[in-house]
Protein backbone atom coordinates (compact mmCIF):
# COMPACT_ATOMS: atom_id res chain seq x y z
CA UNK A 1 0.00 0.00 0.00
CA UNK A 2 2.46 2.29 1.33
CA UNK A 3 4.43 1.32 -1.86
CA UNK A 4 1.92 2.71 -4.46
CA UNK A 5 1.50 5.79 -2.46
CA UNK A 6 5.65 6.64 -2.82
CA UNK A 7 5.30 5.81 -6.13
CA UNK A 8 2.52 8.31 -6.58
CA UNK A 9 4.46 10.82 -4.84
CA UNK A 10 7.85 10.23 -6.73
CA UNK A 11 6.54 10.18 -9.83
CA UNK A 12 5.18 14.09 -8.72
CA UNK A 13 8.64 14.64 -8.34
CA UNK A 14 9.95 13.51 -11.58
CA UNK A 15 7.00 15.52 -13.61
CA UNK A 16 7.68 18.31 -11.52
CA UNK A 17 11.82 17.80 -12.52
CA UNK A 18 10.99 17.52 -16.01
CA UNK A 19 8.46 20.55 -16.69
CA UNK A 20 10.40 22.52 -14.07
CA UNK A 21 6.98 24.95 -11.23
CA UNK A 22 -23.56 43.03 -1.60
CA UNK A 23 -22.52 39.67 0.54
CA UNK A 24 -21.11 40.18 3.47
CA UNK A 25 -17.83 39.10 4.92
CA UNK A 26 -19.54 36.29 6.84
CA UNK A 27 -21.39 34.82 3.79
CA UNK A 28 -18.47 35.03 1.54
CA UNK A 29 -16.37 33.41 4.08
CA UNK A 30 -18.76 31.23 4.85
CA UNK A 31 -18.31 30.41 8.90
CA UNK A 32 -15.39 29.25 7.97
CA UNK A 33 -16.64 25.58 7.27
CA UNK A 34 -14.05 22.93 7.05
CA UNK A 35 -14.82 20.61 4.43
CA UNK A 36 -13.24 17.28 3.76
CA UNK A 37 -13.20 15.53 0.26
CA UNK A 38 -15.59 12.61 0.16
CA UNK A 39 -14.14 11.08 -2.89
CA UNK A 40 -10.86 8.92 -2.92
CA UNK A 41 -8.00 11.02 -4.42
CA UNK A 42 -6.50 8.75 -6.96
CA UNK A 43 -7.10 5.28 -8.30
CA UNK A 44 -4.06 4.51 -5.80
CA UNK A 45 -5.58 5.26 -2.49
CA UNK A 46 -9.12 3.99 -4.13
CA UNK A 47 -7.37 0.29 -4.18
CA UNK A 48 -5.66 0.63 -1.48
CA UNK A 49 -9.05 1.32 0.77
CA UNK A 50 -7.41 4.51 2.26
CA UNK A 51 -9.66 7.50 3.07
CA UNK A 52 -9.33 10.51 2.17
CA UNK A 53 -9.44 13.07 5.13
CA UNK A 54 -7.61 16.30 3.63
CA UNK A 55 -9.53 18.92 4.81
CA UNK A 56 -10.05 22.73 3.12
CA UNK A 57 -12.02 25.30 4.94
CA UNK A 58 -15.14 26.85 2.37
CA UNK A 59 -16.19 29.81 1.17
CA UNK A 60 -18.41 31.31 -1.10
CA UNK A 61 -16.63 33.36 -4.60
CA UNK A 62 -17.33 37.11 -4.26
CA UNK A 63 -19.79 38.28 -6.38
CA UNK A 64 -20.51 41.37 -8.05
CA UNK A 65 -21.17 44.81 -6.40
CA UNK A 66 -22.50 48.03 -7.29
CA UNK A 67 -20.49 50.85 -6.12
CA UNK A 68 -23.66 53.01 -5.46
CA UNK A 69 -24.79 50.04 -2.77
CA UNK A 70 -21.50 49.31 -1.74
CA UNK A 71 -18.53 52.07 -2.52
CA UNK A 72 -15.73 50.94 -0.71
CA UNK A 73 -13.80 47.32 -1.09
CA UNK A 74 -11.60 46.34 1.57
CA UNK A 75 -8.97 43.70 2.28
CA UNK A 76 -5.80 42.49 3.67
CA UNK A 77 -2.95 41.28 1.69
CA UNK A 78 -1.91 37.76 1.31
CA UNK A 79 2.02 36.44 0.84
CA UNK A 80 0.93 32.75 0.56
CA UNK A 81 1.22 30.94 -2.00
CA UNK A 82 0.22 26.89 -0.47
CA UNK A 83 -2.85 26.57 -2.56
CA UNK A 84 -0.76 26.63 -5.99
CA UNK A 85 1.87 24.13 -4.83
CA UNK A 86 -0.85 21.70 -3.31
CA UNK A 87 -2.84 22.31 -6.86
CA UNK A 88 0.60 21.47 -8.74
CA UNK A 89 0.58 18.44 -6.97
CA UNK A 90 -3.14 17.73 -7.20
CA UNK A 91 -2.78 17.67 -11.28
CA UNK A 92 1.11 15.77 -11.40
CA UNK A 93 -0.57 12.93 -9.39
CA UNK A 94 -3.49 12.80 -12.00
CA UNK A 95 -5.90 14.06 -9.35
CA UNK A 96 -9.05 15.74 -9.62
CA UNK A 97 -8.33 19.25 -7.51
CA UNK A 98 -11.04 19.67 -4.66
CA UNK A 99 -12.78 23.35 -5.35
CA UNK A 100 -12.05 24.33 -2.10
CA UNK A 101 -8.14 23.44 -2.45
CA UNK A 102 -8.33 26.66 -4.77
CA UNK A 103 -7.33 30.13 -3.49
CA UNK A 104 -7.06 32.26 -6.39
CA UNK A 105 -5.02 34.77 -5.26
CA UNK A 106 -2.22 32.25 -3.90
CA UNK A 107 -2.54 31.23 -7.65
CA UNK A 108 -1.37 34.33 -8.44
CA UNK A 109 1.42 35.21 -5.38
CA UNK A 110 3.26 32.50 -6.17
CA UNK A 111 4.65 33.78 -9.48
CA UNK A 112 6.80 36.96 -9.58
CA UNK A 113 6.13 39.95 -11.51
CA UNK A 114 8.59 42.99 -12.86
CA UNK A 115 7.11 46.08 -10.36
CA UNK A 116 9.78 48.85 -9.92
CA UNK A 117 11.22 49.03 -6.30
CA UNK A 118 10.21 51.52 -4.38
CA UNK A 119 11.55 54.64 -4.95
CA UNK A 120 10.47 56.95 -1.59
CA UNK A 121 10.43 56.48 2.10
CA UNK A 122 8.11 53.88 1.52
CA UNK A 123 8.39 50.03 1.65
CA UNK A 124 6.84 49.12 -1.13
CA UNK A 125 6.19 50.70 -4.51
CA UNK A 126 2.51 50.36 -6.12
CA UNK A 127 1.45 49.62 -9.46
CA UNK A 128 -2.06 49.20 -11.63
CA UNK A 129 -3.21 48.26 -14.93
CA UNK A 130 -6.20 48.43 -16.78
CA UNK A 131 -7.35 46.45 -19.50
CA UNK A 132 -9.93 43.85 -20.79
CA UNK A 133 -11.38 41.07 -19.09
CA UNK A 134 -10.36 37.50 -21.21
CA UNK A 135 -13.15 35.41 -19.27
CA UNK A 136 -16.08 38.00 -19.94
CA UNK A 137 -15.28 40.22 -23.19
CA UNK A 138 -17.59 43.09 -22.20
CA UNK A 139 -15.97 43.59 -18.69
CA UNK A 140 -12.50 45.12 -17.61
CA UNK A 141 -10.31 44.09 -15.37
CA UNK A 142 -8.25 46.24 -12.65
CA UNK A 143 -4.85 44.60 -11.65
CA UNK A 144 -2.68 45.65 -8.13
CA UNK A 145 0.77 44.99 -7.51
CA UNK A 146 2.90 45.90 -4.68
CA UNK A 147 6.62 45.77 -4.50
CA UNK A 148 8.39 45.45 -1.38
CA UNK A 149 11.79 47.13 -0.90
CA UNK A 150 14.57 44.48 -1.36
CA UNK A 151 16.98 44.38 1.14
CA UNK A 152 20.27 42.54 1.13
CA UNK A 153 21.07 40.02 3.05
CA UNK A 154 24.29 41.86 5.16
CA UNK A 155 21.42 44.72 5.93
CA UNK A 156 18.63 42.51 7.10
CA UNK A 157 18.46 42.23 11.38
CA UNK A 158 19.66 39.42 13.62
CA UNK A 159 17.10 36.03 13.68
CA UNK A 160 15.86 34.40 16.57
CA UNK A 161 14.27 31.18 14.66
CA UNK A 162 12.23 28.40 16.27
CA UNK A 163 11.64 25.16 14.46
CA UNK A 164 8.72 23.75 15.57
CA UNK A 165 8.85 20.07 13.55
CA UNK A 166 5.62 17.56 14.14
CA UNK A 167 7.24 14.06 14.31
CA UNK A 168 4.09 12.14 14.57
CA UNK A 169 3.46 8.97 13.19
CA UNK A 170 1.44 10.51 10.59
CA UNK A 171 4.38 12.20 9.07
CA UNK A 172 6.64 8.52 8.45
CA UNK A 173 5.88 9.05 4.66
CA UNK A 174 8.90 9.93 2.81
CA UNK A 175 6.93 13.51 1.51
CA UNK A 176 6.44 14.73 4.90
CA UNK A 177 9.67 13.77 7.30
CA UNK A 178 11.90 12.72 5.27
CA UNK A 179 11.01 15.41 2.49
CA UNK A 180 10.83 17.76 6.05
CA UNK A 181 14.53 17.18 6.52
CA UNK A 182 16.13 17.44 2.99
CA UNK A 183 13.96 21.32 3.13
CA UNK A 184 15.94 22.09 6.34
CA UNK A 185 19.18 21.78 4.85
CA UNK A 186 18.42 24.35 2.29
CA UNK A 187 17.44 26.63 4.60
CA UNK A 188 20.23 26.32 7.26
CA UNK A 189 22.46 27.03 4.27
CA UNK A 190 20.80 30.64 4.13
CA UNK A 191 21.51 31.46 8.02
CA UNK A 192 24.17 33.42 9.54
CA UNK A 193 26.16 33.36 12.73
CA UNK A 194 24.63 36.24 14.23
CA UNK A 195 21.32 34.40 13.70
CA UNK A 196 19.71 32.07 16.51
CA UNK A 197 18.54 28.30 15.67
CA UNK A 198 16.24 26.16 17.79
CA UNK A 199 14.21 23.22 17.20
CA UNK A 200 11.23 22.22 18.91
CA UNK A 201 9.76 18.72 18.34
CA UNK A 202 5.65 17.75 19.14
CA UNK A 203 4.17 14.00 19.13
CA UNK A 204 2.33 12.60 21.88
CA UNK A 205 4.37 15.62 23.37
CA UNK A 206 6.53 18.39 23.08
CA UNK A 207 10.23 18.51 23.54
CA UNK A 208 13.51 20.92 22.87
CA UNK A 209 16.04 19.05 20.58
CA UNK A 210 18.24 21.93 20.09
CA UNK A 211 18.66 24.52 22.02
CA UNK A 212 19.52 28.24 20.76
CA UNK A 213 22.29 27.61 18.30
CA UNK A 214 24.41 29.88 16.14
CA UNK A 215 23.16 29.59 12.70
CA UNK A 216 27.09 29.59 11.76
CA UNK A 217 27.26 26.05 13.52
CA UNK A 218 25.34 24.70 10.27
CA UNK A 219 26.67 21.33 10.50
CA UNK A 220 25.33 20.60 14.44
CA UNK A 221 21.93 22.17 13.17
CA UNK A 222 21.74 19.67 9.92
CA UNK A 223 22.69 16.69 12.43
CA UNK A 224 19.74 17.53 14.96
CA UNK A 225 17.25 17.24 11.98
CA UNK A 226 18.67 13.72 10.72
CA UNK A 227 18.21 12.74 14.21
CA UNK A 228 14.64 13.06 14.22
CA UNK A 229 12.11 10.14 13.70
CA UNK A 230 8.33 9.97 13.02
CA UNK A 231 5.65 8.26 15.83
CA UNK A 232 2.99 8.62 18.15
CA UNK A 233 0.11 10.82 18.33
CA UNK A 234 0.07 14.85 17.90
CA UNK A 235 0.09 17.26 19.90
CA UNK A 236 0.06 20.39 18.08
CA UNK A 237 -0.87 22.59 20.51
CA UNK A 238 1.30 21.71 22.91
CA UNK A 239 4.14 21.95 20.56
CA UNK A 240 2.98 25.71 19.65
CA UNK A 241 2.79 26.70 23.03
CA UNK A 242 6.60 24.96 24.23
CA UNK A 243 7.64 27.24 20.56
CA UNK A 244 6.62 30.35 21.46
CA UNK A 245 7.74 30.33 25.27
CA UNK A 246 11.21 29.39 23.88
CA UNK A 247 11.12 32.31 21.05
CA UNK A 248 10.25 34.62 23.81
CA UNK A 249 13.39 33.71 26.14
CA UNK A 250 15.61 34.51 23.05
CA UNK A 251 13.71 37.13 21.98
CA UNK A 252 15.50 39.32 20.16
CA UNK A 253 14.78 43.34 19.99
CA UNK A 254 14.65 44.89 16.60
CA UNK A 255 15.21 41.31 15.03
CA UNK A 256 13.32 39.13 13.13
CA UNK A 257 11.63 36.51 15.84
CA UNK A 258 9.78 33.72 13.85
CA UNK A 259 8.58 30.14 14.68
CA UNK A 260 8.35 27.80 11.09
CA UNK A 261 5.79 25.69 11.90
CA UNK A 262 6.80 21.94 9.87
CA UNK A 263 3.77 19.58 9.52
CA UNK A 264 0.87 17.68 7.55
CA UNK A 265 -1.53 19.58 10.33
CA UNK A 266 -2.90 16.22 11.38
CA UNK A 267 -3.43 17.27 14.81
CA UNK A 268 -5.24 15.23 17.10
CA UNK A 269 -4.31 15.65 20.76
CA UNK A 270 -5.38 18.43 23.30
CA UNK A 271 -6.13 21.83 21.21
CA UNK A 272 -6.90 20.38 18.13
CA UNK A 273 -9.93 21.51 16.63
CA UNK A 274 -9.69 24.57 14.02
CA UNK A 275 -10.99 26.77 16.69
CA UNK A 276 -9.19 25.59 18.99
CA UNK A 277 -6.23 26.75 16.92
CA UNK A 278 -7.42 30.16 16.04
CA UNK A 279 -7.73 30.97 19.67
CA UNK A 280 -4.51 30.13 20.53
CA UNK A 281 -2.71 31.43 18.04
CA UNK A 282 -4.15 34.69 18.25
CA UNK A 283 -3.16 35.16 21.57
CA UNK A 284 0.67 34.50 20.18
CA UNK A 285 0.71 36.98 17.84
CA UNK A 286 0.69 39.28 20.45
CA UNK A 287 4.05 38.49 21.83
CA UNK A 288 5.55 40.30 18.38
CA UNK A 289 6.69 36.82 16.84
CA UNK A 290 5.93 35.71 13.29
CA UNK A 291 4.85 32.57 12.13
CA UNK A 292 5.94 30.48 8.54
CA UNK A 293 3.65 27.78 8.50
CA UNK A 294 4.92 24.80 6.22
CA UNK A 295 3.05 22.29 4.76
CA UNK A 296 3.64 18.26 3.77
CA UNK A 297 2.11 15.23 2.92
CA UNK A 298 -1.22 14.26 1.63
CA UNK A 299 -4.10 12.18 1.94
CA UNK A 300 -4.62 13.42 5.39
CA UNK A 301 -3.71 17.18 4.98
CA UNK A 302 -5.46 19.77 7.13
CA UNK A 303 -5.15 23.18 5.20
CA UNK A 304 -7.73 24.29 6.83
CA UNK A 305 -5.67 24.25 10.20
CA UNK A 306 -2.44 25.61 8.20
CA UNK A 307 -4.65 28.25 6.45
CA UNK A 308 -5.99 29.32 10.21
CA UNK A 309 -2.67 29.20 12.02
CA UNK A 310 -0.99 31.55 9.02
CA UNK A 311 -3.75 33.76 8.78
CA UNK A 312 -4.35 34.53 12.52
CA UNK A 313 -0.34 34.04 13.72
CA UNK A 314 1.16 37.16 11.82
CA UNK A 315 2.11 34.77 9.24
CA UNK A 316 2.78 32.96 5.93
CA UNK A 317 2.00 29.32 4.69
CA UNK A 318 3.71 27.64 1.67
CA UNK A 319 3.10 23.91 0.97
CA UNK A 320 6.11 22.12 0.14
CA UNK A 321 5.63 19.34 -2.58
CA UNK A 322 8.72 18.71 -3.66
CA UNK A 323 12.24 19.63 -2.93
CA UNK A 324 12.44 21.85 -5.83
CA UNK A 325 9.67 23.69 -4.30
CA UNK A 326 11.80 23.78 -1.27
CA UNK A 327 14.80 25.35 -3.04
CA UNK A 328 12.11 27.97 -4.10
CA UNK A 329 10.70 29.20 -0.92
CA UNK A 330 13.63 28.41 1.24
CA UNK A 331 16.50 29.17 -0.43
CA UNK A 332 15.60 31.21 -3.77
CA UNK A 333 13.13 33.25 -1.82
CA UNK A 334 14.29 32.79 1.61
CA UNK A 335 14.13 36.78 2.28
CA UNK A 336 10.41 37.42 1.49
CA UNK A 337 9.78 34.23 3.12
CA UNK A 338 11.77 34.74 6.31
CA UNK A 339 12.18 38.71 6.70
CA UNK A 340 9.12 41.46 6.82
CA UNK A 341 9.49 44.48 5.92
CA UNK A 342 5.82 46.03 6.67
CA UNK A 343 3.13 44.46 9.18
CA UNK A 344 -0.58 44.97 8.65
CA UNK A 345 -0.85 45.97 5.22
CA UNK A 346 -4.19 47.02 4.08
CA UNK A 347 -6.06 47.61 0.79
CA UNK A 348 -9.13 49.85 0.30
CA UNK A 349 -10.54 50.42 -3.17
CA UNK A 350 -13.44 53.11 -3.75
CA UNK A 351 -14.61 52.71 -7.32
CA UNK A 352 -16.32 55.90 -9.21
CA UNK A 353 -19.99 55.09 -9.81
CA UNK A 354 -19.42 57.40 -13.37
CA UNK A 355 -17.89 54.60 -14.48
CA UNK A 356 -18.56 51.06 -12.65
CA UNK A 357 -21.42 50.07 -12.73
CA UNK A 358 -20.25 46.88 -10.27
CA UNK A 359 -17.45 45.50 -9.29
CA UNK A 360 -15.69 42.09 -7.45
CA UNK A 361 -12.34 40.93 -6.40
CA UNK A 362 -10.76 37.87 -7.66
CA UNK A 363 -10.10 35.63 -4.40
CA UNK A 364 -9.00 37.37 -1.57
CA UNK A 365 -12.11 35.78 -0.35
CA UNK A 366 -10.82 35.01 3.37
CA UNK A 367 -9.05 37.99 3.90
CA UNK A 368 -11.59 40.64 3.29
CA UNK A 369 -12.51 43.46 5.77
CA UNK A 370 -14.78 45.78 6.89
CA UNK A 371 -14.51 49.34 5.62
CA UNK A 372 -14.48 50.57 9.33
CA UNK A 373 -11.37 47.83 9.62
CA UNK A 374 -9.62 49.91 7.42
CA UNK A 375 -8.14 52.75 10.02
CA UNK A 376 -8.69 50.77 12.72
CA UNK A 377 -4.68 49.35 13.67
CA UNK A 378 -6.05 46.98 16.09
CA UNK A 379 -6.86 44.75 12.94
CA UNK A 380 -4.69 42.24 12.14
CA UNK A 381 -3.58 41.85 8.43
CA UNK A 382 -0.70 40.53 6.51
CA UNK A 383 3.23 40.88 6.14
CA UNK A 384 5.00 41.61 3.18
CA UNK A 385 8.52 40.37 2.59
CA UNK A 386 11.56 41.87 1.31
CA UNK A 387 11.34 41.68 -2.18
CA UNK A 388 7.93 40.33 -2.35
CA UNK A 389 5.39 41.20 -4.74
CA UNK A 390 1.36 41.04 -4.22
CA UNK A 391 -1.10 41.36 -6.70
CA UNK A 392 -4.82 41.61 -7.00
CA UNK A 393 -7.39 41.96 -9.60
CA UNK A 394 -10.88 43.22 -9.90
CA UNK A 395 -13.39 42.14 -12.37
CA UNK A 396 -14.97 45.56 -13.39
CA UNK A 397 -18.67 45.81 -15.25
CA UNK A 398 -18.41 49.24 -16.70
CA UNK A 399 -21.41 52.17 -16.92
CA UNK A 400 -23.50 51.39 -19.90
CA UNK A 401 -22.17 47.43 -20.68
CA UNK A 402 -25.22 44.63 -20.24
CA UNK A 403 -23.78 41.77 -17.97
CA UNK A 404 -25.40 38.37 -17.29
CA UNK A 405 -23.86 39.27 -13.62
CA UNK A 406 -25.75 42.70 -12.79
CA UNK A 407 -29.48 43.56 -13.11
CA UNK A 408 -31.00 46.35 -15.64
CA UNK A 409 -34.00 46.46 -15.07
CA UNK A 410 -33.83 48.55 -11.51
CA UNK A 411 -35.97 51.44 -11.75
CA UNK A 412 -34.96 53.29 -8.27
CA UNK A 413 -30.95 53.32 -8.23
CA UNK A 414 -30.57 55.02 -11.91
CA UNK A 415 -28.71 58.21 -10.96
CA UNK A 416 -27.11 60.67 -12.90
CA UNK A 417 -23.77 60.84 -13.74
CA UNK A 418 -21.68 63.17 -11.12
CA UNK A 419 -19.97 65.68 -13.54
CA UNK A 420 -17.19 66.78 -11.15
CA UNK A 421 -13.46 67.43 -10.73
CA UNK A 422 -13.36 63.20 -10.46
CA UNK A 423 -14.92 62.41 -13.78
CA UNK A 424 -11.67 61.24 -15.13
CA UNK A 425 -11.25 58.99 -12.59
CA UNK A 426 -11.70 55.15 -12.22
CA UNK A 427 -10.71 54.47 -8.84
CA UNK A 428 -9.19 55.51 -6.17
CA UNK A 429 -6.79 52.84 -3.80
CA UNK A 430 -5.62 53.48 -0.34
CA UNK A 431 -3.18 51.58 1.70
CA UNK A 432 -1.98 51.17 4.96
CA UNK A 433 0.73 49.54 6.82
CA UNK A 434 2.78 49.37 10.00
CA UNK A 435 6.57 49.59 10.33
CA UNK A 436 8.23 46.54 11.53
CA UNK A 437 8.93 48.62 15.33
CA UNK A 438 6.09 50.61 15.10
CA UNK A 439 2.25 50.65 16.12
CA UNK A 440 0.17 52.94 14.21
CA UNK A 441 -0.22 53.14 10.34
CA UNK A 442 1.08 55.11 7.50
CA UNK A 443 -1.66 55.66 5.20
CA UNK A 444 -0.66 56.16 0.91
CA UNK A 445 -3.17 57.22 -1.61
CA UNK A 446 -3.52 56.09 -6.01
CA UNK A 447 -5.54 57.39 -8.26
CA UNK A 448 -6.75 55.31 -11.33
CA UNK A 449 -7.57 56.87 -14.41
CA UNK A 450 -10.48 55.53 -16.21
CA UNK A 451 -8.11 54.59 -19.04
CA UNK A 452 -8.31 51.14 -20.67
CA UNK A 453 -5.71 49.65 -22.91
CA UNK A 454 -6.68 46.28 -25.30
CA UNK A 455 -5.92 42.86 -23.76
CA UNK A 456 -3.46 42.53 -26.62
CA UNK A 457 -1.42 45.79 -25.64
CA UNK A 458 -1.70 44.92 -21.92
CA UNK A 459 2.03 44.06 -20.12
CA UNK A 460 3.04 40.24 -19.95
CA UNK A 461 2.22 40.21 -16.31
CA UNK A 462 -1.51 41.36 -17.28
CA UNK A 463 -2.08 38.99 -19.49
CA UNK A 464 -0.11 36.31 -17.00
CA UNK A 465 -1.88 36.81 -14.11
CA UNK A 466 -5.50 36.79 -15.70
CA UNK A 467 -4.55 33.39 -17.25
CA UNK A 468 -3.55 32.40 -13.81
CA UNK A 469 -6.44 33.62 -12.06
CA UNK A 470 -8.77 32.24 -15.23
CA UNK A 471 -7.60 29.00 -14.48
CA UNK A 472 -8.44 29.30 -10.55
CA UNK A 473 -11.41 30.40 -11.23
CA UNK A 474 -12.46 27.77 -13.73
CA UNK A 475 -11.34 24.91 -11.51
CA UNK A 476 -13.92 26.60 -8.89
CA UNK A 477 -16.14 26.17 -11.31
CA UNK A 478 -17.21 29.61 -10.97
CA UNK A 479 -20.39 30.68 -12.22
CA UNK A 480 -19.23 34.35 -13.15
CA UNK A 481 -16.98 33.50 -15.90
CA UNK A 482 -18.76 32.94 -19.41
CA UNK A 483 -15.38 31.48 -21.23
CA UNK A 484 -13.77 28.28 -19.55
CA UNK A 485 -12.25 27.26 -22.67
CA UNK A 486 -8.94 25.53 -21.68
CA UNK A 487 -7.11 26.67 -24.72
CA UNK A 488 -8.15 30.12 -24.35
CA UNK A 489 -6.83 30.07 -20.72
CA UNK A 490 -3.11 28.41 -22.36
CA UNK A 491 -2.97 30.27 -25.35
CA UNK A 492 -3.35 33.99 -22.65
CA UNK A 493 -0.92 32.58 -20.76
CA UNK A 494 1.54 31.50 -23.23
CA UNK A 495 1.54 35.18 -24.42
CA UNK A 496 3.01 36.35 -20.89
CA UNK A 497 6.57 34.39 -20.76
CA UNK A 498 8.20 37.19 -21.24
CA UNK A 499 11.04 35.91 -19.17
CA UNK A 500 10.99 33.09 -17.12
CA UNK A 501 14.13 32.31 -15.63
CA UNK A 502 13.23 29.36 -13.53
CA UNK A 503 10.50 27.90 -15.93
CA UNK A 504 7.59 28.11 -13.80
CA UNK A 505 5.32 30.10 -16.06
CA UNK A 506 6.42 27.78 -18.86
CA UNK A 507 5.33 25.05 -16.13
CA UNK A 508 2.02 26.81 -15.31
CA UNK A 509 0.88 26.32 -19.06
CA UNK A 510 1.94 22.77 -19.05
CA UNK A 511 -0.40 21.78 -15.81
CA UNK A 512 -2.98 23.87 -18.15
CA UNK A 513 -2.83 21.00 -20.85
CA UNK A 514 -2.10 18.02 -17.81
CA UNK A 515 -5.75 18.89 -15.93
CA UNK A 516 -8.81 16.89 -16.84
């Protein structure tokens, strides 16, 4: 049994080696219901009579809004990119991908796009485009991108790292432990003397296997990881709690204090429960330590827990599929993973009812807010890293188009047109974010002009990450998009490898053609 399931997830490896990478918040998010997969993954686990109990919290696609009703969109930002990596491997293992696996705008964060750095006082420099919509002709599309300022290396602050690793039994497969351990090397060859290493392991309980180490002393860090061995029941909580009490003794001021969480989320001892796990980790996040939350395994994957933990623990959350993917997050991109450079970064569009007649963002589902939450810095929302780059997109219906997605015939909400000093203007996008040392937020303003170039003028990176988001969207299944054609969705993104260093846009197109 266990025989056909390493096949499975070698044979992942070798594709992956040879393609080379108005509702409100409470409906859309819906209660944040956990839903498990009630079909058997693959023909494998079918015959070998294993269940499937991966788990993926639902929600409900934002819909369409009309400015008028609704003026002001607001959300936090989101660095993770799990959902693509766990798609990736969905499609390699010849998998149908549950809907809920999909998180369109981690579709989208995981590939890098060409912003300018910043260029002012600022952390991060900001960037829109507007142009057509490939999914619905009539309708536009808005696209956001952040840069963050990067920093080398020799400038970035001390590190007081805990490595909390779950050694469970659930994690004997060789993509989870052993897969764990091969991802630690890369990332110990990143660290620096002046940096602090610990490792925390959970099962049945918690324990300290090394204690605060220079991250210079590389080769005693490497041989604490081979030491470790899978069994026993988890504890996760207790393992978070031992984690944080240890990052707090070595707390280090003005540094960069992070636990990186290592585990298939499997837990099932003490606090366990996905509430269970938002509670506690929310009361971490006070102490002023980050969280990296990686994920492994499959067949009995929580996301849901992973997605919580991240979300709620001033974090990130990657899932780690393969150890190329590992090279990628933790060495490649170890300082966007690893370092922030701005805390609680916020998002508010107000769109100009001249000219939208409705509106909705692409994903971004779980991580909307309030427009109250907006100036109100006792709301938590996410990092971004040095060097990182976010990006967003709104579907736009504009004034005078007929959409399938908005009613016409409303005879009480037709108002005039507002011919004032704005007319020119499409939108207009606020942000917010907190230094790393500091408390209250630094508010920047951006004016869009209502200004729309043709699909086929639009940058690379337009027409990239609307083929990436396209493709989210119509493994959803959404119900908002009228085109699902598959080639339509390739052919878009084949026209936006520009460059592609690495190969994983060429790679994106490829799992295009490989899904059924």
């Amino acid at each position: 049994m266990k025989k056909t399931l390493f096949f499975s997830a070698a044979l992942a490896m070798l594709i992956f080696a040879g393609c080379k990478q108005g509702y409100s918040n409470a409906e859309a998010y819906a209660d944040s219901t956990t839903v498990a997969t009630e079909d058997y993954l693959n023909d494998d686990l079918a015959n070998a009579d294993i269940e499937n109990t991966e788990s993926y919290a639902g929600f409900v696609e934002n819909p369409f809004e009309s400015p008028k009703n609704a003026p002001l969109s607001t959300f936090s930002i989101d660095v993770d990119n799990a959902s693509y990596t766990n798609i990736r491997r969905f499609i390699n293992n010849g998998q149908p991908v549950p809907k809920d696996a999909v998180r369109v705008e981690e579709m989208m964060n995981f590939f890098k796009y060409k912003y300018p750095q910043p260029e002012d006082q600022h952390p991060f420099s900001i960037n829109t485009e507007y142009s057509e919509s490939p999914w619905n002709p009539k309708h536009k599309l808005l696209k956001i991108g952040l840069q963050g300022k990067d920093i080398p290396m020799t400038n970035l602050p001390a590190s007081n790292l805990v490595f909390l690793v779950d050694v469970s039994g659930s994690m004997s497969d060789d993509n989870k432990l052993p897969l764990l351990k091969e991802s630690m090397k890369v990332m110990v060859k990143e660290l620096r003397p002046k940096d602090k290493i610990s490792i925390v392991v959970y099962a049945g309980a918690a324990g300290v296997v090394l204690e605060p180490t220079s991250g210079g002393d590389k080769g005693k860090i490497i041989d604490a990881f081979e030491d470790l061995s899978a069994g026993g029941s988890t504890a996760g909580g207790e393992g978070i709690e031992l984690a944080y009490k240890l990052a707090q003794q070595n707390f280090i001021k003005e540094g960069n204090n992070r636990i990186i969480l290592a585990t298939d989320g499997d837990f099932n001892v003490g606090a366990s429960s996905d509430k269970d796990m938002e509670t506690l980790i929310e009361e971490k996040r006070k102490s002023g330590i980050f969280l990296t939350v990686l994920g492994y395994g499959m067949g009995n994957y929580k996301d849901s827990k992973m997605e919580i933990l991240a979300d709620k623990g001033n974090g990130n959350y990657a899932y780690i599929d393969n150890i190329q993917e590992a090279n990628r997050f933790l060495g490649k991109e170890f300082k966007g993973s690893m370092f922030a450079i701005a805390k609680d970064v916020k998002i508010q569009v107000e769109f100009n009812p001249n000219h939208v007649q409705a509106y909705r963002l692409i994903g971004y589902e779980n991580r909307k807010l309030k427009a109250e939450d907006f100036k109100n810095d006792a709301i938590d929302a996410g990092e971004l890293g040095s060097g990182h780059t976010v990006t967003a997109l709104y579907e736009i219906v504009p004034v005078g188009v007929e959409s399938d997605y908005v009613p016409s015939d409303l005879k009480y909400t037709k108002v005039k047109s507002d011919e004032s000093n704005y007319s020119e203007e499409l939108a207009t996008i606020k942000f917010r974010y907190k230094k790393m040392d500091g408390d209250k937020s630094i508010e920047m303003v951006n004016t869009v002009a209502d200004k729309s170039a043709s699909l086929e003028s639009s940058s690379a990176d337009f027409k990239f990450s609307a083929a990436v988001a396209w493709f989210g969207l119509k493994l959803r299944d959404s119900k908002l998009i009228a085109n699902s054609n598959k080639d339509a969705i390739r052919n878009l993104a084949k026209s936006g490898i520009a460059y592609d260093e690495d190969g994983y846009r060429s790679e994106f197109v490829r799992l295009v053609d490989a899904v059924q």
